[in-house]
Each structure stands twice: as structure tokens, then as C-alpha cells.
Protein backbone atom coordinates (compact mmCIF):
# COMPACT_ATOMS: atom_id res chain seq x y z
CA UNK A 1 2.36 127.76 32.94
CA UNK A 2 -0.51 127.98 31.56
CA UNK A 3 -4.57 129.28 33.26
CA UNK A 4 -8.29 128.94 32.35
CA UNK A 5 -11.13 130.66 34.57
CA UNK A 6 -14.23 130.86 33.81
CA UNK A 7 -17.27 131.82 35.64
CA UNK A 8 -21.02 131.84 34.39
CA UNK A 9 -24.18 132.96 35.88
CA UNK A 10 -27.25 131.46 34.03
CA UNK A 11 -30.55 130.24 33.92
CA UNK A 12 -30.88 126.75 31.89
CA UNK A 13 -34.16 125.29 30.20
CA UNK A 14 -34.15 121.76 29.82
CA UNK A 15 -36.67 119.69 27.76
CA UNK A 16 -36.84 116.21 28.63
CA UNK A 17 -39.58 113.80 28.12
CA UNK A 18 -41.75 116.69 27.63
CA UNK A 19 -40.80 118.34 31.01
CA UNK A 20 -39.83 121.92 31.53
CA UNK A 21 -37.28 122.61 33.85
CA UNK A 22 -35.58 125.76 34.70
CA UNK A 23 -32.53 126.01 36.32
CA UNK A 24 -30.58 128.83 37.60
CA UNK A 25 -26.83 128.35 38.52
CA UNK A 26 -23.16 129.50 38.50
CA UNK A 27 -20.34 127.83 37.33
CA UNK A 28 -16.85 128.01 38.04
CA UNK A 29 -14.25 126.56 35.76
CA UNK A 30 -9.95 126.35 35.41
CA UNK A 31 -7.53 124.53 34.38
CA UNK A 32 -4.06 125.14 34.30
CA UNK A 33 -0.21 123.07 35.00
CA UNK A 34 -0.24 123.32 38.93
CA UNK A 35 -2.44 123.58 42.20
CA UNK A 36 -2.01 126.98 42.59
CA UNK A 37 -3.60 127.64 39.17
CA UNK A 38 -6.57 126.35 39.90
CA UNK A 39 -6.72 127.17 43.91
CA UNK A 40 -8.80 130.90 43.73
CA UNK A 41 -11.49 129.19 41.42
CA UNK A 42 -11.79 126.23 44.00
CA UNK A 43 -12.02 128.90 46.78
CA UNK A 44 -14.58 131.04 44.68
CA UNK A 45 -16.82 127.81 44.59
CA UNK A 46 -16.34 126.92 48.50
CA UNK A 47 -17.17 130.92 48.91
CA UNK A 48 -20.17 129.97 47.09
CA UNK A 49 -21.20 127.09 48.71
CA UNK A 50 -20.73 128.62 52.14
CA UNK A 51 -19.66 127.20 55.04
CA UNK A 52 -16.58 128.74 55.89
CA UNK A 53 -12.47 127.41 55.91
CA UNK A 54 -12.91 125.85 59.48
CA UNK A 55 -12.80 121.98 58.92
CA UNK A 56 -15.52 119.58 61.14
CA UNK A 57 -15.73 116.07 61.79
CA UNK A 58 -16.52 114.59 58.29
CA UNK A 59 -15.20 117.18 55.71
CA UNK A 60 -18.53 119.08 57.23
CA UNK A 61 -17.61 122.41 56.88
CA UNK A 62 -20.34 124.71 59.18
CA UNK A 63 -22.79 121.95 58.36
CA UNK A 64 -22.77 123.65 55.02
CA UNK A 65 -20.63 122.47 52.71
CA UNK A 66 -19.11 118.91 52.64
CA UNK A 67 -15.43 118.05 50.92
CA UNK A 68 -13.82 115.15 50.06
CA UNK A 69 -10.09 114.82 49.38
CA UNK A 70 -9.41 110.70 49.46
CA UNK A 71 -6.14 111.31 51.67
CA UNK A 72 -7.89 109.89 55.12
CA UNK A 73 -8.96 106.96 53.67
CA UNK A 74 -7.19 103.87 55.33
CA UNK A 75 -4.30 101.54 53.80
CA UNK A 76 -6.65 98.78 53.87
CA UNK A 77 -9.23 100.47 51.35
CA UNK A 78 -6.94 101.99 48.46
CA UNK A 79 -5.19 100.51 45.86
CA UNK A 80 -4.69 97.78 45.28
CA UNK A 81 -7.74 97.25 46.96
CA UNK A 82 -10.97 98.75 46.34
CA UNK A 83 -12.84 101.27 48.23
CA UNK A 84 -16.44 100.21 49.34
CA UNK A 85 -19.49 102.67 47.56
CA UNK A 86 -20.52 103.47 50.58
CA UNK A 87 -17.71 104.50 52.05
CA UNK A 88 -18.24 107.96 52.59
CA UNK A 89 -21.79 107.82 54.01
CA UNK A 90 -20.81 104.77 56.70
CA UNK A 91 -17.07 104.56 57.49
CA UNK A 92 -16.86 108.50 57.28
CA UNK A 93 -20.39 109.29 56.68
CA UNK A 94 -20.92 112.24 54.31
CA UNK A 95 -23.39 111.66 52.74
CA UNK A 96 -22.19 110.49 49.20
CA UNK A 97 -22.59 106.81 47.58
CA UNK A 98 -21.21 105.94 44.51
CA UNK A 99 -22.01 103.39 41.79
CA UNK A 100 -20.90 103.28 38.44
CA UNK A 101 -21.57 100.66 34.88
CA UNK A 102 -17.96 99.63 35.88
CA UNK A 103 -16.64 97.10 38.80
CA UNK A 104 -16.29 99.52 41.62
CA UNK A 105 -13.79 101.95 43.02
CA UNK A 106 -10.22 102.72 43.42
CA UNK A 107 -8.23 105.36 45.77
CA UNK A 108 -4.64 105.33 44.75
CA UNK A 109 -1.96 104.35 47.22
CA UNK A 110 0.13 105.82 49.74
CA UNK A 111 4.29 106.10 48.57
CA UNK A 112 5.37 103.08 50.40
CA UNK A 113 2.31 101.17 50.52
CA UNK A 114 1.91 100.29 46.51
CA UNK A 115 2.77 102.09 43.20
CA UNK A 116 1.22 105.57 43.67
CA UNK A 117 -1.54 107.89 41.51
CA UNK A 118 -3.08 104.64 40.13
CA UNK A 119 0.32 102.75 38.60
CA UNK A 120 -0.99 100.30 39.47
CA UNK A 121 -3.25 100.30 36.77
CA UNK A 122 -0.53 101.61 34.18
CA UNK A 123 2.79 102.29 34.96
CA UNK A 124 2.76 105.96 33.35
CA UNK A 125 0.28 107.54 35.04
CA UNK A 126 2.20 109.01 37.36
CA UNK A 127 4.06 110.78 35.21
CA UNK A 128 0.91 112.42 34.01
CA UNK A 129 -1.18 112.87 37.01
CA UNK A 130 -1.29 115.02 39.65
CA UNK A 131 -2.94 115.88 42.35
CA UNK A 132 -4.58 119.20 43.70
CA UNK A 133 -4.32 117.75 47.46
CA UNK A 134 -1.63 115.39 48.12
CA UNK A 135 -1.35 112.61 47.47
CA UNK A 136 -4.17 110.56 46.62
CA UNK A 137 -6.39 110.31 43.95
CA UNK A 138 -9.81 108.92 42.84
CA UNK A 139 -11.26 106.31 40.26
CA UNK A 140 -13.82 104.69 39.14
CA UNK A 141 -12.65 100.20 37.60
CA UNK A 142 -14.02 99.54 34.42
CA UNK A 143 -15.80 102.85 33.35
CA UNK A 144 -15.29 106.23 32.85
CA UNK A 145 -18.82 106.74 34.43
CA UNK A 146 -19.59 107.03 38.09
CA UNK A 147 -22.66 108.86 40.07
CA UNK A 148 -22.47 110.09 42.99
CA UNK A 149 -25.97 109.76 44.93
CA UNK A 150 -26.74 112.17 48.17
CA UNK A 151 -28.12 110.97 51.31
CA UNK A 152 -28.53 112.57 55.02
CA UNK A 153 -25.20 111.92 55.96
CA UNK A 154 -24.75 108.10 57.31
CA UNK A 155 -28.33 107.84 57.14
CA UNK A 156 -30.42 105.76 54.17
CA UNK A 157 -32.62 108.94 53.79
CA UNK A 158 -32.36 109.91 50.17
CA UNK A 159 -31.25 113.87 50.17
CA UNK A 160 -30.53 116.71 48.13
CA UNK A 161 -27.77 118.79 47.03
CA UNK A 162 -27.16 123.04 46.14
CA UNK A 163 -23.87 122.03 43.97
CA UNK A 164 -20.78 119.83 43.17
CA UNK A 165 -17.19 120.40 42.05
CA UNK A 166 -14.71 118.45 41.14
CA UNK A 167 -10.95 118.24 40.67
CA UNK A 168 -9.33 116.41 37.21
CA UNK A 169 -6.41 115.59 36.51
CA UNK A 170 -4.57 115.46 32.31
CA UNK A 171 -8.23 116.29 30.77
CA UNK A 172 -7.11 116.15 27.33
CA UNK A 173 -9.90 116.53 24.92
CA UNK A 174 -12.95 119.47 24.91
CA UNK A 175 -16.27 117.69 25.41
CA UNK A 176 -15.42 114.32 27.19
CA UNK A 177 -14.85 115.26 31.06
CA UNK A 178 -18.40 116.21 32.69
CA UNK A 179 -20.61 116.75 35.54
CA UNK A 180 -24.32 116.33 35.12
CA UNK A 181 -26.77 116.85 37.45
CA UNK A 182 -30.21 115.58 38.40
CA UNK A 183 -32.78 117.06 40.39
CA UNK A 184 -35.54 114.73 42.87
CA UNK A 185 -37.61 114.17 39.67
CA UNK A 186 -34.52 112.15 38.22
CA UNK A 187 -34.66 114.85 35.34
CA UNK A 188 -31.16 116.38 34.21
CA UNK A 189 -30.31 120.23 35.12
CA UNK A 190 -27.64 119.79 32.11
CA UNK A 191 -24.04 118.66 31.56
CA UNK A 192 -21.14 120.89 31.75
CA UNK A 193 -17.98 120.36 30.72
CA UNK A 194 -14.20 120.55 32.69
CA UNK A 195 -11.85 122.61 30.51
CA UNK A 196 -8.78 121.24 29.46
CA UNK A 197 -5.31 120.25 31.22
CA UNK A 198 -2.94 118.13 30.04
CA UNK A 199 -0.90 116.70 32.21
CA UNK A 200 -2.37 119.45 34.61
CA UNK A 201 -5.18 119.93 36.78
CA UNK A 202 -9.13 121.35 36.16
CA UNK A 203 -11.65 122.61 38.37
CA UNK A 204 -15.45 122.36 37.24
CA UNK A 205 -18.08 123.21 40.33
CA UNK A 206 -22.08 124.13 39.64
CA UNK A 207 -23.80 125.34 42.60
CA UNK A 208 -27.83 126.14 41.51
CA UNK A 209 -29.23 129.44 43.09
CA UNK A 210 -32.88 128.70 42.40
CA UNK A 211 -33.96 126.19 45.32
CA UNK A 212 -33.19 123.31 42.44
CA UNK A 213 -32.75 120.18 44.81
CA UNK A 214 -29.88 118.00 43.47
CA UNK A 215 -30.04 114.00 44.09
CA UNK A 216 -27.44 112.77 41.83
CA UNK A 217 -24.63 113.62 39.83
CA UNK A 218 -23.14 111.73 37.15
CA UNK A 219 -19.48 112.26 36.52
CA UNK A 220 -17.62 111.25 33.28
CA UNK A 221 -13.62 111.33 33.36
CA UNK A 222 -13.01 111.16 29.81
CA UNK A 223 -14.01 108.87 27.44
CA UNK A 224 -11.68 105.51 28.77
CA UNK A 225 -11.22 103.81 32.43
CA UNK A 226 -8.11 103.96 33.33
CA UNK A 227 -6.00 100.68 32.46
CA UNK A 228 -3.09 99.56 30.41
CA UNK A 229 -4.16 101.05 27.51
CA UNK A 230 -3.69 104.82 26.53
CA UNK A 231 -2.56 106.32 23.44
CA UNK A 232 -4.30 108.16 20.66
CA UNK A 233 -7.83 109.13 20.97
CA UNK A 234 -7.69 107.84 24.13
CA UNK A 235 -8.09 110.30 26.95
CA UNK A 236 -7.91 109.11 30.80
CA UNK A 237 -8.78 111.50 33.43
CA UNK A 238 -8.39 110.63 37.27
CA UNK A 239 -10.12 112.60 40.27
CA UNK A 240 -9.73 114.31 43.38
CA UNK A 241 -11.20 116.67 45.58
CA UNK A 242 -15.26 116.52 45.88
CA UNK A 243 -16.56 119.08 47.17
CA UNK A 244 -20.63 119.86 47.31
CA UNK A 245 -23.17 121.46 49.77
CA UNK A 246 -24.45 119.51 52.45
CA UNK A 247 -27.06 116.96 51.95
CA UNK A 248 -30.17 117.67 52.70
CA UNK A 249 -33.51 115.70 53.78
CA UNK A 250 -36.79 116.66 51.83
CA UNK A 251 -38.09 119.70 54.04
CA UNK A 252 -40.58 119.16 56.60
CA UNK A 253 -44.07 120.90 56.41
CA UNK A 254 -43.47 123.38 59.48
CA UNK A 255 -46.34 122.68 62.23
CA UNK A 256 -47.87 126.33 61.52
CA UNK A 257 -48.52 124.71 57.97
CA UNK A 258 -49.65 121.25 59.54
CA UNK A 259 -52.27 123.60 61.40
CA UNK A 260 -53.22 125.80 58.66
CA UNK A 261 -53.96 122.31 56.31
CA UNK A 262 -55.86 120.53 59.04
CA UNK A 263 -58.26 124.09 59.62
CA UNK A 264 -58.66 124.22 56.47
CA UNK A 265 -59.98 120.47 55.93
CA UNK A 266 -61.57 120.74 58.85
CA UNK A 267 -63.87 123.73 57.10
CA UNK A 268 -64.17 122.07 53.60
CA UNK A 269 -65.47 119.24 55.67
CA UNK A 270 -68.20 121.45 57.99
CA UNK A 271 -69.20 122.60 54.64
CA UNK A 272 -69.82 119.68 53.12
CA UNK A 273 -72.47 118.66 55.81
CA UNK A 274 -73.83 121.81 55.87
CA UNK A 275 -74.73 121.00 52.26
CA UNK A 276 -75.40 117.23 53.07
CA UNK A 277 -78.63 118.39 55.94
CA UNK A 278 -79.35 120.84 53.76
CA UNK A 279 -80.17 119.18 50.25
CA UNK A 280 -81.78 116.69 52.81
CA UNK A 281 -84.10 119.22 54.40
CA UNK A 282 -84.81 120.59 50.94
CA UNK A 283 -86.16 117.40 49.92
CA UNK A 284 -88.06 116.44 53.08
CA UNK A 285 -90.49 119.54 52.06
């Protein structure tokens, strides 16, 4: 058995477009041949996050932290049928939409139901995938590209996020498997990449430290979708848990503020007539 960690405290500069942004985070990596391999890591970045080990309603954990592990999702919306974007923000609402270049979404099936961790789609992958919460797993259909997009949780109020993690499964190659991040501005925080498992399991999570509001978060699982063919070069990477802080709505100017603003143009205004009778009176002499 083999095990990666990796943790890193930073503060990024990105150029983009001619924009400056700095970004303070920590990251949290591991990969290694089991569950338990990766299991402190995934802890360390749920410790980070904050809210707690007590399960809610939701995957809401304290109204802090928000998890999704695909293993609740009904019969009628996993393979070989497709699961709906917005799955987790209306049927269990979250706060999470997908979309992705591809055709949709897949959850693998239950053992019973249909051919299990997406065989499905290729009748080896379950000898090479595995799963850090049994037993289900996640895809994007045609691409290796999906973004997840935050919103007040089953609400159509665009919100904001302090991190994301994710689970892979059989990362094979350095520099393929990533999460990138966007803040409200649509401009990228950076890309980090998962460390490498094959046939194993990885852990990559980012939570940013500086107030950085994340909107979206573009995850690549390799550099193929998953489908009948794999081979050389080719490196296919399924998904499971999510898990990310809560979603948050834009914050509201407190009513102290409100107050403070209104005085305030309130006495820019009184000043301005003052000047207005004034300038007249001046030139009524």
C-alpha cells in the first residue's frame, strides 16, 4: 500500500486579462490504494471547512459545510439513466448545479439494479475503480470537464463558496486531474492538481482563507470521458465524494451601514445647496 499527503498554505497571484488577484488558501492532497489512506486528509479538509461530524438534512453539516456522496440518489436517476444538473439544488437542494461541454451526468448503479461503478460504460471499470464511500460513483457523458456552479441552496440566487474537495478514483497521469476555481468576477484563483492513484483513490480539497468568494469550480477527471475506449495515453478518472463550504448569498449591507450611507448623502446633499444659495446670493450683489 502505498500514501501521498500533502498540505500547502499559500498565497497565489494570478494575472488574467490584466487583473490582479490574490489569493490565499490551503490545500490538502493524498492518494494512496484504499479509503483509509486517504480518510485523515479528507477529515483535515472537513476540520477546515468547519462544521462539525454531525450530519443535517441535505449533507448540511452545522450549516457550514455541505457534502455530497451520490449514495442517496434514487434508482430512477443513476445509471443507466442520467442524473438531472440540478439535482442537488432541487430534489436534494444543496446548492450545487452542474453543466459540462459533454451530454450530461451519470451516477453509477446500485449491485442489483445495473452493472455497477460505471460498467456500464466499459465493462472494466470496475475492476479499476473504487470508491471512498460505498458504493456509488460520479461522472460526467461525453467530457472529462464538468463545473460545478454554487447557489443558496434550492434557491436561483447565485452564491459563493470558502472551498471544494474532491474524491478520484485510478488518476493515472501527473497534470491531467484538476480543480480550478473562480471567484464572483469569473476570474480563476488557479488550478491544482490531484496526485496520483492508480487503480486507487485521491483526495484534492482548496479551502481560501482570505474572504475570496468562490462561484464556480471547474473539475477535469483526466484527459478522456469515460467510454469503451481506454488504453495507452488514455487516462479515465471517475468521482465521488464533494464536499465544499456552504453556499453563500452576496452579503447584505447591515442597516447601521444603510444609515451611515443615507447620513452621509443626506450631508453631501445639504452642502450642495448651501453652495447652490450661496453662489446665487454672491451674484445677486
Amino acid at each position: 500500500m502505498f500514501t501521498r499527503t500533502t498540505l500547502i498554505t499559500a498565497a497565489l497571484v494570478i494575472c488574467a486579462s490584466s487583473v490582479v488577484t490574490k489569493a490565499s488558501f490551503v490545500s490538502f492532497g493524498a492518494a494512496g490504494s484504499n479509503a483509509a489512506s486517504i480518510q485523515s486528509t479528507v477529515d483535515n479538509f472537513r476540520t477546515q471547512l468547519g462544521g462539525g461530524t454531525v450530519p443535517g438534512a441535505n449533507g448540511s453539516f452545522g450549516g457550514v459545510r455541505r457534502e455530497i456522496n451520490w449514495d442517496g440518489v434514487p434508482d430512477a436517476f443513476a445509471a443507466p439513466n442520467s442524473l438531472p444538473a440540478n439535482f442537488f439544488n432541487v430534489n436534494s437542494p444543496r446548492g450545487a448545479v452542474f453543466s459540462t461541454p459533454g451530454t450530461g451526468f451519470q451516477v453509477s448503479a446500485n449491485a442489483g439494479v445495473a452493472p455497477v461503478e460505471f460498467d456500464n460504460l466499459n465493462p472494466g471499470y470496475s475492476a479499476q475503480f473504487q470508491t471512498f464511500s460505498p458504493q456509488r460513483l460520479f461522472t460526467a457523458i461525453g467530457s472529462n470537464i464538468l463545473d460545478v456552479n454554487f447557489f443558496v441552496a434550492g434557491t436561483n440566487v447565485p452564491a459563493f463558496s470558502s472551498g471544494f474537495g474532491a474524491v478520484f478514483t485510478d488518476v493515472d497521469f501527473l497534470d491531467t486531474t484538476s480543480l480550478q476555481f473562480f471567484d464572483e468576477n469569473d476570474v480563476s484563483l488557479g488550478t491544482f492538481f490531484a496526485p496520483t492513484a492508480n487503480n486507487g483513490l485521491s483526495f484534492l480539497g482548496v479551502a481560501f482563507t482570505a474572504g475570496e468568494r468562490i462561484s464556480r469550480v471547474r473539475i477535469t477527471s483526466g484527459n478522456s470521458p469515460l467510454g469503451p475506449n481506454d488504453g495507452g495515453g488514455i487516462d479515465v478518472v471517475a468521482l465521488d465524494d464533494f464536499i465544499y463550504g456552504e453556499p453563500q448569498g452576496a452579503p447584505v449591507p447591515e442597516p447601521a451601514t444603510m444609515i451611515l450611507l443615507g447620513t452621509g448623502l443626506a450631508g453631501m446633499a445639504a452642502g450642495a445647496r448651501r453652495r447652490l444659495r450661496k453662489d446665487t446670493n454672491e451674484r445677486g450683489r
